[in-house]
PDB file of N, CA and C in Angstrom:
ATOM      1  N   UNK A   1      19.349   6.281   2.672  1.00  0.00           N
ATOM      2  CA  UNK A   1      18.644   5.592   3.717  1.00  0.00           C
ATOM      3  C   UNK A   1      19.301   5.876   5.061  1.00  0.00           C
ATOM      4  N   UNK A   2      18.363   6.003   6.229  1.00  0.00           N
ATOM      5  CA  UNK A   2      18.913   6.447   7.196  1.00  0.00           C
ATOM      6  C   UNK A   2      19.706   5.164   7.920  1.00  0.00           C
ATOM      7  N   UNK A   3      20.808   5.417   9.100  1.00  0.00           N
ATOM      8  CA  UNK A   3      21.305   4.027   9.826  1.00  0.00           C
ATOM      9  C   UNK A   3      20.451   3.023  10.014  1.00  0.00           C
ATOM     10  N   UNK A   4      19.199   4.033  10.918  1.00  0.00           N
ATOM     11  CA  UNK A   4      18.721   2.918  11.480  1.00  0.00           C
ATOM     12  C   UNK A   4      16.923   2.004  10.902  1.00  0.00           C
ATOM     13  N   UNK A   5      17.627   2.221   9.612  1.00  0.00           N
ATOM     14  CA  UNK A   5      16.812   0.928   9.209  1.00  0.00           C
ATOM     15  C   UNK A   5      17.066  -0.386   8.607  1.00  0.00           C
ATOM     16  N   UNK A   6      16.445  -0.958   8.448  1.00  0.00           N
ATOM     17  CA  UNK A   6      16.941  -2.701   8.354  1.00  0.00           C
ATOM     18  C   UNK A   6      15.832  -2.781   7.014  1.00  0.00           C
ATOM     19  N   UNK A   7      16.903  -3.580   6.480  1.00  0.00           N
ATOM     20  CA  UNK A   7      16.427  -4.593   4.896  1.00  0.00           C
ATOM     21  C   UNK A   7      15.172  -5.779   5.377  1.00  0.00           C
ATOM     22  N   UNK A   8      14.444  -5.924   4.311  1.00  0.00           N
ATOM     23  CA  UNK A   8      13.686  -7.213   4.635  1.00  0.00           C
ATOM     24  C   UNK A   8      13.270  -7.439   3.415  1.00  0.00           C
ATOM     25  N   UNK A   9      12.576  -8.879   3.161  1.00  0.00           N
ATOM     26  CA  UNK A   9      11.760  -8.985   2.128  1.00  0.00           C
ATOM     27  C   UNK A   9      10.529  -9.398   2.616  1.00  0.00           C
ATOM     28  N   UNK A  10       9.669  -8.734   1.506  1.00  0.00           N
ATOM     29  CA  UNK A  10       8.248  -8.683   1.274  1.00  0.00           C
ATOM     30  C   UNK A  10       7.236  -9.132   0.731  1.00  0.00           C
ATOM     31  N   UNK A  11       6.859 -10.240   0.392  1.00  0.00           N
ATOM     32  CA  UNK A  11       6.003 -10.893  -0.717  1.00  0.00           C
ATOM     33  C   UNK A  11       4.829 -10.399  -0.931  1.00  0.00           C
ATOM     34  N   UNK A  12       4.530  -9.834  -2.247  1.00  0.00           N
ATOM     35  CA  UNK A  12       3.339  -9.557  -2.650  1.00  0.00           C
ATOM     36  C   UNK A  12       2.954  -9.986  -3.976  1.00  0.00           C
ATOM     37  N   UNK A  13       1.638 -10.455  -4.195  1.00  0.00           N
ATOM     38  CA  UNK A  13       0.699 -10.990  -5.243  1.00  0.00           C
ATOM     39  C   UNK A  13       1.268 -10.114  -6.383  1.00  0.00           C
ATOM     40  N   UNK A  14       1.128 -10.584  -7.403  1.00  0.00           N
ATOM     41  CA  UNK A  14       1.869  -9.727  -8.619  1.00  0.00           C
ATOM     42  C   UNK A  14       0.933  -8.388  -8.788  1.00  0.00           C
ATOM     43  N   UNK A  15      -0.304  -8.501  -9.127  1.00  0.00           N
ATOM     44  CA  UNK A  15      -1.266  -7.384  -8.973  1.00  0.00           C
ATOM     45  C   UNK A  15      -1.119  -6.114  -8.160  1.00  0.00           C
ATOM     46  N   UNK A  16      -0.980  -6.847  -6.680  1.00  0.00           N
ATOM     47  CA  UNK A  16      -1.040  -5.547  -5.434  1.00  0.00           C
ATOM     48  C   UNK A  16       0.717  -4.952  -5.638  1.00  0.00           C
ATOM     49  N   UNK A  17       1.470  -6.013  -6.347  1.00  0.00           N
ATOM     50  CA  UNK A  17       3.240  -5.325  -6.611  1.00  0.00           C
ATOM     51  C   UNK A  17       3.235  -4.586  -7.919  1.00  0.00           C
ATOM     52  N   UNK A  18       2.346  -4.584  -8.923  1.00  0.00           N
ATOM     53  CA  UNK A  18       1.933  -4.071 -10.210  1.00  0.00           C
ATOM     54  C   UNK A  18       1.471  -2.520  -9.426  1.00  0.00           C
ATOM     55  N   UNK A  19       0.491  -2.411  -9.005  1.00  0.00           N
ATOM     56  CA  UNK A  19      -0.313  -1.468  -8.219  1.00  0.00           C
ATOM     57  C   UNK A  19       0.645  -0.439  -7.391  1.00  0.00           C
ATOM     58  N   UNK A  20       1.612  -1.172  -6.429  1.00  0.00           N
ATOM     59  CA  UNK A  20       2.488  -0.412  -5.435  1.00  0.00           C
ATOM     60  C   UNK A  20       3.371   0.132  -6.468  1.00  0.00           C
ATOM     61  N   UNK A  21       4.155  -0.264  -7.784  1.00  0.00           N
ATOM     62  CA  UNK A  21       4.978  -0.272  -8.683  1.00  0.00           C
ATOM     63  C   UNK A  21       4.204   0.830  -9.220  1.00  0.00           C
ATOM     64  N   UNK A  22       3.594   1.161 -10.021  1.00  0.00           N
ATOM     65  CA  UNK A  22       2.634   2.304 -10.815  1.00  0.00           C
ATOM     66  C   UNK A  22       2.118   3.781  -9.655  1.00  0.00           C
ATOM     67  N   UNK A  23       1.973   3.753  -8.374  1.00  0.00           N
ATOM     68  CA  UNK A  23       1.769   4.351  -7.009  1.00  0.00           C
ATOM     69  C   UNK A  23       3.519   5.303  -7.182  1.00  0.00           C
ATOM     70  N   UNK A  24       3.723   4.168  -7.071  1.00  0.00           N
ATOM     71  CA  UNK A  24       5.808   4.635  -6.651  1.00  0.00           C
ATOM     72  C   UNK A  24       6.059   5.435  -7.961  1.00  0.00           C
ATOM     73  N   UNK A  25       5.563   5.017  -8.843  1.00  0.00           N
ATOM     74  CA  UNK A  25       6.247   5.989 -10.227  1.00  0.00           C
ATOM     75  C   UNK A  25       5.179   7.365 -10.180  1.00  0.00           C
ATOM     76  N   UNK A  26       4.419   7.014  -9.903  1.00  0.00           N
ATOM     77  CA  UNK A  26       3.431   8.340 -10.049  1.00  0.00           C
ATOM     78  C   UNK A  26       3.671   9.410  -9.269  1.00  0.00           C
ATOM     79  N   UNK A  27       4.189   8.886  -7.825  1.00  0.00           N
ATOM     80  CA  UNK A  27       3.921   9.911  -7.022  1.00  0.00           C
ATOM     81  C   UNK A  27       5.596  10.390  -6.649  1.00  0.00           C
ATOM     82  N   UNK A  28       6.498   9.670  -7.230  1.00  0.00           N
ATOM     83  CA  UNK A  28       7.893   9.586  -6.916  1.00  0.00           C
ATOM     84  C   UNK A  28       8.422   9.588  -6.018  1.00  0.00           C
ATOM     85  N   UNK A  29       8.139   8.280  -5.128  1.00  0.00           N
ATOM     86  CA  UNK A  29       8.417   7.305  -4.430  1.00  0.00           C
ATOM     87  C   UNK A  29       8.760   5.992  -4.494  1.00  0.00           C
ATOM     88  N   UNK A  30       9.617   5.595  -3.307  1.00  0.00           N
ATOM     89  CA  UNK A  30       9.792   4.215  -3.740  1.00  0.00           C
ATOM     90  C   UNK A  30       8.691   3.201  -2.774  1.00  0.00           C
ATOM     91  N   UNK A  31       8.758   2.006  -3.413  1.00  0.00           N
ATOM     92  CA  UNK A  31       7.512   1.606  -2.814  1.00  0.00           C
ATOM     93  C   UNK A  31       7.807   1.216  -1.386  1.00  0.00           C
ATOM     94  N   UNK A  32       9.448   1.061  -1.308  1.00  0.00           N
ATOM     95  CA  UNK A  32       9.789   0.893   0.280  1.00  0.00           C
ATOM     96  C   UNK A  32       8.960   2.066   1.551  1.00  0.00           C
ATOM     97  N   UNK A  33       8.913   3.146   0.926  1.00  0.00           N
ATOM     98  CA  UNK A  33       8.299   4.394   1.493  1.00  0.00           C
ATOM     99  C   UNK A  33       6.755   4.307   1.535  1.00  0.00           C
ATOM    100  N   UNK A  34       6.290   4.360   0.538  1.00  0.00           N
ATOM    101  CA  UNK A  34       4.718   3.761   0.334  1.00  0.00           C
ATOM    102  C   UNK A  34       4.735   2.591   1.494  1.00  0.00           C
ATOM    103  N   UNK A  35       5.414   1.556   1.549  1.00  0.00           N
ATOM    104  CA  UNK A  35       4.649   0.395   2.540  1.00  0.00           C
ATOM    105  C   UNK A  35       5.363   0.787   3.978  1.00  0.00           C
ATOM    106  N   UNK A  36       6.013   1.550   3.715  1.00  0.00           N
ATOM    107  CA  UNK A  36       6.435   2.089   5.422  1.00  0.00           C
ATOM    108  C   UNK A  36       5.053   3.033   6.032  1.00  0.00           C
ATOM    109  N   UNK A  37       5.136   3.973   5.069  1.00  0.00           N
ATOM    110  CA  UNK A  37       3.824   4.751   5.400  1.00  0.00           C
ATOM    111  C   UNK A  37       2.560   4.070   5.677  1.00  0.00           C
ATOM    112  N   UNK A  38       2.347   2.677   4.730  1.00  0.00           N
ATOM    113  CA  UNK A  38       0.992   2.278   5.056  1.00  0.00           C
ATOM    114  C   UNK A  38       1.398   1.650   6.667  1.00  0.00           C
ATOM    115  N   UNK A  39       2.568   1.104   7.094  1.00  0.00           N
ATOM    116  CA  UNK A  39       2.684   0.221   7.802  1.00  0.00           C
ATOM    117  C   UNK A  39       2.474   1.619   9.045  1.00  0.00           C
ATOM    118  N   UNK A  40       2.913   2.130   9.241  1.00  0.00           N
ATOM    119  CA  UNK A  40       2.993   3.104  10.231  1.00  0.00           C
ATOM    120  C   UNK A  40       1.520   3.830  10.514  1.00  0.00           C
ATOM    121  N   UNK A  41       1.049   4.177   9.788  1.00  0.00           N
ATOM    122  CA  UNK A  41      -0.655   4.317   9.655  1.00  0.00           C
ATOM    123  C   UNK A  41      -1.361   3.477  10.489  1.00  0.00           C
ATOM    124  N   UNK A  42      -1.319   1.898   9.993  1.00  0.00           N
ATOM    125  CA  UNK A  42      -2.087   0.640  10.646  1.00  0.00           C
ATOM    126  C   UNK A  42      -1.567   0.896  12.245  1.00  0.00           C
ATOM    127  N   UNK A  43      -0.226   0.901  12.396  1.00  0.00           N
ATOM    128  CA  UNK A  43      -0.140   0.603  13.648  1.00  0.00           C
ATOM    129  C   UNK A  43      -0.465   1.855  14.649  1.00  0.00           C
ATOM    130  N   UNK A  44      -0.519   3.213  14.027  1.00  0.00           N
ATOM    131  CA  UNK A  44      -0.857   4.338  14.414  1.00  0.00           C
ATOM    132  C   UNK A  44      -2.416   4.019  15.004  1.00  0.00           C
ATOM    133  N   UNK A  45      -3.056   3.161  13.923  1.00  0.00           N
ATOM    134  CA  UNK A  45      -4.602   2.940  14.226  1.00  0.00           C
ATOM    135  C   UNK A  45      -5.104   1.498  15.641  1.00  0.00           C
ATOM    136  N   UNK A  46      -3.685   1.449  15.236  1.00  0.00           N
ATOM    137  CA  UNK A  46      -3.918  -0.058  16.766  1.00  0.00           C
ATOM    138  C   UNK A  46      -3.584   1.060  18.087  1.00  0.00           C
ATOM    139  N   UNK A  47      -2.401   1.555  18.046  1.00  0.00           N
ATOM    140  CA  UNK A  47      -2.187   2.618  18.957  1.00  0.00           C
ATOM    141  C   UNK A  47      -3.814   3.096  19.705  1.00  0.00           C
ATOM    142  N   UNK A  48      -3.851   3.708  18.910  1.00  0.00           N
ATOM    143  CA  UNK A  48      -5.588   4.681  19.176  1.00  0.00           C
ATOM    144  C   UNK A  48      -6.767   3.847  19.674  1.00  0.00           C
ATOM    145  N   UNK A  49      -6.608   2.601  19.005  1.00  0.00           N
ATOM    146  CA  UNK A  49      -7.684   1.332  19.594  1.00  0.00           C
ATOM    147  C   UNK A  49      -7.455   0.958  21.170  1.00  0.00           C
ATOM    148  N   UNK A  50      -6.203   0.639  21.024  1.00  0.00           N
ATOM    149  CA  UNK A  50      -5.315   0.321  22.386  1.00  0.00           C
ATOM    150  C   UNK A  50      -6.111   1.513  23.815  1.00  0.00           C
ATOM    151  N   UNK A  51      -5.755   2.542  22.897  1.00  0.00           N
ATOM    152  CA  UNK A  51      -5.446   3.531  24.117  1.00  0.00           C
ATOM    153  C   UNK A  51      -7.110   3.631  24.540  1.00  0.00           C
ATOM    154  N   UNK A  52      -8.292   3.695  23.581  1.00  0.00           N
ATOM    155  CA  UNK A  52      -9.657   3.751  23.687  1.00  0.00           C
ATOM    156  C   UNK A  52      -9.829   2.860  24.501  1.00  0.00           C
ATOM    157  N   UNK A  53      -9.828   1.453  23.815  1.00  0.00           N
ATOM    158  CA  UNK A  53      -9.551   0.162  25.277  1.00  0.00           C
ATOM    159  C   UNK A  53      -9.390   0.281  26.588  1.00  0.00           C
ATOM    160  N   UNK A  54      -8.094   1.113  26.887  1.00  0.00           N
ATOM    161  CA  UNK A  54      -7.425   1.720  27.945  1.00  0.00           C
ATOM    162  C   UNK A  54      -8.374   2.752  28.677  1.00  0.00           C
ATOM    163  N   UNK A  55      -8.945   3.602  28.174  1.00  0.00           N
ATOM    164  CA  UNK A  55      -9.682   4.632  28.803  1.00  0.00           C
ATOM    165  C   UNK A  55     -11.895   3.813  29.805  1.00  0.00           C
ATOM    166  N   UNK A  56     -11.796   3.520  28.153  1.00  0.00           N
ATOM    167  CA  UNK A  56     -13.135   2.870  28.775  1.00  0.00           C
ATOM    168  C   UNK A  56     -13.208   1.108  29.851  1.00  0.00           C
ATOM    169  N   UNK A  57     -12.158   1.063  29.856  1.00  0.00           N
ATOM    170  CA  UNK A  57     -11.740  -0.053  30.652  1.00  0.00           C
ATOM    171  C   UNK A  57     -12.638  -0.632  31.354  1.00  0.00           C
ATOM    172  N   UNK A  58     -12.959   0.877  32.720  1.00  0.00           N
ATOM    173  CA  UNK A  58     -13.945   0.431  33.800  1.00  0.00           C
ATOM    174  C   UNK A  58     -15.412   0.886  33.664  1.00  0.00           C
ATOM    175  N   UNK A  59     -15.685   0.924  32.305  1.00  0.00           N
ATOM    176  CA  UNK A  59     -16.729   0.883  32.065  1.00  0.00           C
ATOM    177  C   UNK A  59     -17.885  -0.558  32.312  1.00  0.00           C
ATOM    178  N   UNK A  60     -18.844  -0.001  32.628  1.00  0.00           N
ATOM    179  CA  UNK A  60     -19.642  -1.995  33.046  1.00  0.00           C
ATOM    180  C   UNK A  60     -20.201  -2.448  31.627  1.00  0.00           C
ATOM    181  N   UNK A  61     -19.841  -3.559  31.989  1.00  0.00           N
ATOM    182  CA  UNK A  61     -20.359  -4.330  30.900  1.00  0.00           C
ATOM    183  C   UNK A  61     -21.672  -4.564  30.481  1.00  0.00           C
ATOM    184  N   UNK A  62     -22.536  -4.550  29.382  1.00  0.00           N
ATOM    185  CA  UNK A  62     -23.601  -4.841  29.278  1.00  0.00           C
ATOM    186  C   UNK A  62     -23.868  -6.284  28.112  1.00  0.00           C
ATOM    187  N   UNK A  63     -24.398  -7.420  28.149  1.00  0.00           N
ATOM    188  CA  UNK A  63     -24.332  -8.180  27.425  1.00  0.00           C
ATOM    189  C   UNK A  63     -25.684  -7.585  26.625  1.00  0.00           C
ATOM    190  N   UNK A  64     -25.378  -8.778  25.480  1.00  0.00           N
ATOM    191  CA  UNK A  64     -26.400  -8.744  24.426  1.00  0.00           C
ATOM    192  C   UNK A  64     -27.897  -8.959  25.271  1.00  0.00           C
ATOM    193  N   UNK A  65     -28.145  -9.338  26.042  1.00  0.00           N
ATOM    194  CA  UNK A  65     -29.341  -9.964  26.044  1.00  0.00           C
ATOM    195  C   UNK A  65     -30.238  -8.383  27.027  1.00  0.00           C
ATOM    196  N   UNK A  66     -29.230  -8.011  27.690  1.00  0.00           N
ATOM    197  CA  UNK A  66     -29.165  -6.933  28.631  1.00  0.00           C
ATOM    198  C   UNK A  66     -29.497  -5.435  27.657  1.00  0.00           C
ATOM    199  N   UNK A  67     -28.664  -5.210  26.327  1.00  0.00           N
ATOM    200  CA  UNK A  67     -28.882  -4.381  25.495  1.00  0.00           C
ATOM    201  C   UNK A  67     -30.260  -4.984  24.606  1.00  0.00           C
ATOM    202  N   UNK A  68     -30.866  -5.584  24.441  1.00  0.00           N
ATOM    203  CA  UNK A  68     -31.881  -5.722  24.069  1.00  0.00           C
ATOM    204  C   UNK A  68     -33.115  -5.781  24.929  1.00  0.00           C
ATOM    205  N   UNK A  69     -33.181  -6.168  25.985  1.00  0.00           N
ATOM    206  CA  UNK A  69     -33.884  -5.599  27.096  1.00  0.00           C
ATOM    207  C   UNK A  69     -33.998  -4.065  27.016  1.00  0.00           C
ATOM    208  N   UNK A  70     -33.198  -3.429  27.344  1.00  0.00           N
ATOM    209  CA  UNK A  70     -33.214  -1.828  27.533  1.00  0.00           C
ATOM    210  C   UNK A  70     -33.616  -1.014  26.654  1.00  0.00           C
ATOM    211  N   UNK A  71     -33.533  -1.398  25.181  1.00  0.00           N
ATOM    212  CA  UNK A  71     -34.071  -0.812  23.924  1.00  0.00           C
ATOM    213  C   UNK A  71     -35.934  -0.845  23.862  1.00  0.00           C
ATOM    214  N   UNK A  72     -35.842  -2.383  24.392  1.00  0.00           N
ATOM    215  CA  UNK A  72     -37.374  -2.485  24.168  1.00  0.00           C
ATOM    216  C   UNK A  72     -37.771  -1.316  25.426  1.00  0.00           C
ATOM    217  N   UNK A  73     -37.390  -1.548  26.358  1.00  0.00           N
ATOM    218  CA  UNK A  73     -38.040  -0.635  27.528  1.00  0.00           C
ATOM    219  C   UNK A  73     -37.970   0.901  26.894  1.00  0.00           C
ATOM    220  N   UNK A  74     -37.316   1.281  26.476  1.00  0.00           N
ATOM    221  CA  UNK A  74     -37.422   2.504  26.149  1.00  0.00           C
ATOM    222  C   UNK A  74     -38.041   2.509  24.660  1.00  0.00           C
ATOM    223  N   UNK A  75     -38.275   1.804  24.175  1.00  0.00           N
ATOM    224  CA  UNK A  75     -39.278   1.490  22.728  1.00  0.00           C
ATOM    225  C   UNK A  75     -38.502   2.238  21.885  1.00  0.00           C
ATOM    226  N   UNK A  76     -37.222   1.334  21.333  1.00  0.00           N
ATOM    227  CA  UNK A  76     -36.414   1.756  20.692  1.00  0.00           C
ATOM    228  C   UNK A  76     -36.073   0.279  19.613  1.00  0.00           C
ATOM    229  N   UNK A  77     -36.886  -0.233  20.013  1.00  0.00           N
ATOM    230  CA  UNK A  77     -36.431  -1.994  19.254  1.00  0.00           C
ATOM    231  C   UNK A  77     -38.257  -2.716  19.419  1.00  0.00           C
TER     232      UNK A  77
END
C-alpha cells in the first residue's frame, strides 16, 4: 500500500459484501481496490457534471410552462 493512503471502515449489507467478496476473488483484487475504483469513477462523473454546469451557466433559462408553449408553436406537442 502506498504512504499516502488512510484506513477506514466501510459498512456494507451482507449481500452487496458477498458480491464485492466473489468480484475480488475473480478478478484478483482486493475489494479495497474495487471500491476505490468505483469511488473514483462516481466522483470522476460529478467532476464532468460540475464542469457541464460550469460551461452552460449563462445560458437563459426557460421554464416549464415556456417549453411547452414553444413545442406547441412549432407543432411538436
Amino acid at each position: 500500500m502506498a504512504a499516502t493512503t488512510r484506513r477506514t471502515t466501510i459498512r456494507f449489507d451482507q449481500g452487496l459484501h458477498e458480491a464485492l467478496r466473489l468480484k475480488a476473488a475473480q478478478t484478483h483484487r482486493s475489494i479495497s481496490a474495487i471500491v476505490t475504483d468505483a469511488a473514483r469513477v462516481a466522483l470522476l462523473e460529478d467532476e464532468e457534471d460540475l464542469a457541464a454546469f460550469d460551461e452552460r451557466g449563462a445560458e437563459p433559462v426557460l421554464t416549464y410552462e415556456d417549453l411547452v408553449n414553444e413545442l406547441k408553436v412549432h407543432s411538436k406537442l
